[in-house]
C-alpha atoms as a PDB file:
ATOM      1  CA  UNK A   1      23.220 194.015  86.248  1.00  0.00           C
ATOM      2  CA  UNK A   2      24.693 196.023  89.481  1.00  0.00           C
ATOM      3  CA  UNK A   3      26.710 194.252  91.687  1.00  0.00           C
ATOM      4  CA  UNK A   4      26.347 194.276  95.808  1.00  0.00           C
ATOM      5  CA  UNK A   5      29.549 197.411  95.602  1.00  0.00           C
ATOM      6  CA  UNK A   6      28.253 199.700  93.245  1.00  0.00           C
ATOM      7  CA  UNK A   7      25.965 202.478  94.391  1.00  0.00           C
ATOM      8  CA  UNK A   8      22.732 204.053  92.680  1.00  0.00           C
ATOM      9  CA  UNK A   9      21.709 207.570  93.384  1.00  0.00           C
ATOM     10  CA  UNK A  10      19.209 210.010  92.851  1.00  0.00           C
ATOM     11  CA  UNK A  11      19.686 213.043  91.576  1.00  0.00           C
ATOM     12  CA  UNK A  12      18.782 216.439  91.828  1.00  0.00           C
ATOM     13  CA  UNK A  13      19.370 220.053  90.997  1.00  0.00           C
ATOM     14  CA  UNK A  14      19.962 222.682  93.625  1.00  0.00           C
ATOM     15  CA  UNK A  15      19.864 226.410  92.147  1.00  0.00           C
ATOM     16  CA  UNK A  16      22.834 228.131  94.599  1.00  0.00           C
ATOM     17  CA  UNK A  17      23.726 231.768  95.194  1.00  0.00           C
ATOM     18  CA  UNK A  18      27.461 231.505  95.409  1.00  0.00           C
ATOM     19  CA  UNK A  19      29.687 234.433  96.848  1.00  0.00           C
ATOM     20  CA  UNK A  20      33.398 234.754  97.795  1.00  0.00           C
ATOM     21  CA  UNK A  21      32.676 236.515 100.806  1.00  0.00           C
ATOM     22  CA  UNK A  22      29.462 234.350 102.130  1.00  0.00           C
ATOM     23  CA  UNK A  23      28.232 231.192 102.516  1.00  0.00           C
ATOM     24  CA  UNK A  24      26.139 229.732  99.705  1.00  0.00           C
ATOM     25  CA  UNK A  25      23.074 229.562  99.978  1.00  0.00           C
ATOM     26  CA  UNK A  26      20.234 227.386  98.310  1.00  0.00           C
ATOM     27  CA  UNK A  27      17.666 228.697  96.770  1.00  0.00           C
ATOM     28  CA  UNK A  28      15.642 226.297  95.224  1.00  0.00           C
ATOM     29  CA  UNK A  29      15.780 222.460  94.513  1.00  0.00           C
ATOM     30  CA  UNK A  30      14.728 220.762  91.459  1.00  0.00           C
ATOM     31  CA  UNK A  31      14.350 216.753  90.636  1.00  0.00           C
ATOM     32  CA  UNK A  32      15.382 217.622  87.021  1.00  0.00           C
ATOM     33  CA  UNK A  33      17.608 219.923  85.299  1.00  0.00           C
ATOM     34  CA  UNK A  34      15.666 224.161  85.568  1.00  0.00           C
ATOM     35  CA  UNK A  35      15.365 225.599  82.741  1.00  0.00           C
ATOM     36  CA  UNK A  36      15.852 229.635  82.399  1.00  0.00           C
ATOM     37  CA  UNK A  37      12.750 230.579  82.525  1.00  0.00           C
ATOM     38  CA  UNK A  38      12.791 227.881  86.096  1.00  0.00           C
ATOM     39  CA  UNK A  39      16.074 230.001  87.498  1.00  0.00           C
ATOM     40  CA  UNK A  40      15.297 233.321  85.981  1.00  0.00           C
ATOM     41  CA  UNK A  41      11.954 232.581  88.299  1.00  0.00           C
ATOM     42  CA  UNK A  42      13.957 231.825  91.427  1.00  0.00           C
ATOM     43  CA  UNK A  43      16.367 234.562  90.902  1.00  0.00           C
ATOM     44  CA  UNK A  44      13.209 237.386  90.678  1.00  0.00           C
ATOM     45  CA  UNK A  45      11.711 235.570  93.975  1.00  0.00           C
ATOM     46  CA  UNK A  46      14.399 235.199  96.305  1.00  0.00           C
ATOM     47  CA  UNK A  47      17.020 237.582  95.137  1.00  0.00           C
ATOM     48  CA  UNK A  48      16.348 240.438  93.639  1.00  0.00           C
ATOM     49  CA  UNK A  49      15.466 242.880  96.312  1.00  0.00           C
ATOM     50  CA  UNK A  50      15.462 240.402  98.908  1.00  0.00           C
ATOM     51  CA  UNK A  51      19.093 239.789  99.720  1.00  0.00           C
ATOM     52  CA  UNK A  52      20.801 242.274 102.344  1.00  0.00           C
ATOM     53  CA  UNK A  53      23.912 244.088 100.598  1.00  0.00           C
ATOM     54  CA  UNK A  54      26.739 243.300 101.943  1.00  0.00           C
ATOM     55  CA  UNK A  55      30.349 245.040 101.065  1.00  0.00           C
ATOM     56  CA  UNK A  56      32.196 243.288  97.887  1.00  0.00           C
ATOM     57  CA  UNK A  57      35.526 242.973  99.168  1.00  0.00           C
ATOM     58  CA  UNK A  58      36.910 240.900  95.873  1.00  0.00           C
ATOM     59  CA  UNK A  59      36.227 242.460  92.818  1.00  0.00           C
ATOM     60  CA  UNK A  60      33.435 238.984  91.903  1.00  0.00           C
ATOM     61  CA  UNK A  61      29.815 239.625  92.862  1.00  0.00           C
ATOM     62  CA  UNK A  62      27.650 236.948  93.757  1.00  0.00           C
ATOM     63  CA  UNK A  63      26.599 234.244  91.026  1.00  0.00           C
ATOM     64  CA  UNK A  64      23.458 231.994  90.726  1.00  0.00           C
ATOM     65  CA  UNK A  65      24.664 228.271  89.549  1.00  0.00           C
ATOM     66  CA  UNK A  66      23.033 225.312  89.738  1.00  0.00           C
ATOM     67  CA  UNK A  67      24.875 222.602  91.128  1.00  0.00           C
ATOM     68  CA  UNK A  68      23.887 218.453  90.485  1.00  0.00           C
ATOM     69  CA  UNK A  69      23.438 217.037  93.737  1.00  0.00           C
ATOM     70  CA  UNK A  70      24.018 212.847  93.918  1.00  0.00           C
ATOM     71  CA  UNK A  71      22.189 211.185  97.019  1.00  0.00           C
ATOM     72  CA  UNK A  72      22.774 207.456  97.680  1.00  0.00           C
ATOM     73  CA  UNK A  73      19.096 205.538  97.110  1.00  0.00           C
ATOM     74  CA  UNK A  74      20.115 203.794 100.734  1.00  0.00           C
ATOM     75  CA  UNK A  75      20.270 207.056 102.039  1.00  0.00           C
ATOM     76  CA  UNK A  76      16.660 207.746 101.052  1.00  0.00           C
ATOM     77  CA  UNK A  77      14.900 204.894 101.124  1.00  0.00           C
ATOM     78  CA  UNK A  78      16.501 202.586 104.484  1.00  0.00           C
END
């Protein structure tokens, strides 16, 4: 049983493109994990061809991750 402190959240999966030299950005959000066929999917729809170049000043290039995302239940439902 939970007591009256603890907190319950929902979570989901946000598939990010991450770069040291912009913001991220989402691309997609999931309610359960992607799979690679899910993110591979994303990446061919939003990315690929669709993102401006922009100079790499660090030697990293931009990654997709996906990143777990924990909202508070109270948040959602008030």
């Amino acid at each position: 049983m939970c007591q009256k402190s603890c907190k319950v959240f929902k979570q989901f999966y946000a598939v990010m493109l991450v770069s040291p030299v912009s913001v991220a950005r989402s691309l997609q959000v999931f309610k359960v994990p992607p799979t690679k066929e899910q993110v591979d999917l994303v990446i061919a729809r939003h990315v690929i061809g669709k993102v401006e170049p922009a100079p790499f000043i660090y030697s990293e290039k931009p990654k997709v991750e996906v990143v777990p995302i924990h909202i508070p239940l109270d948040i959602l439902y008030p």
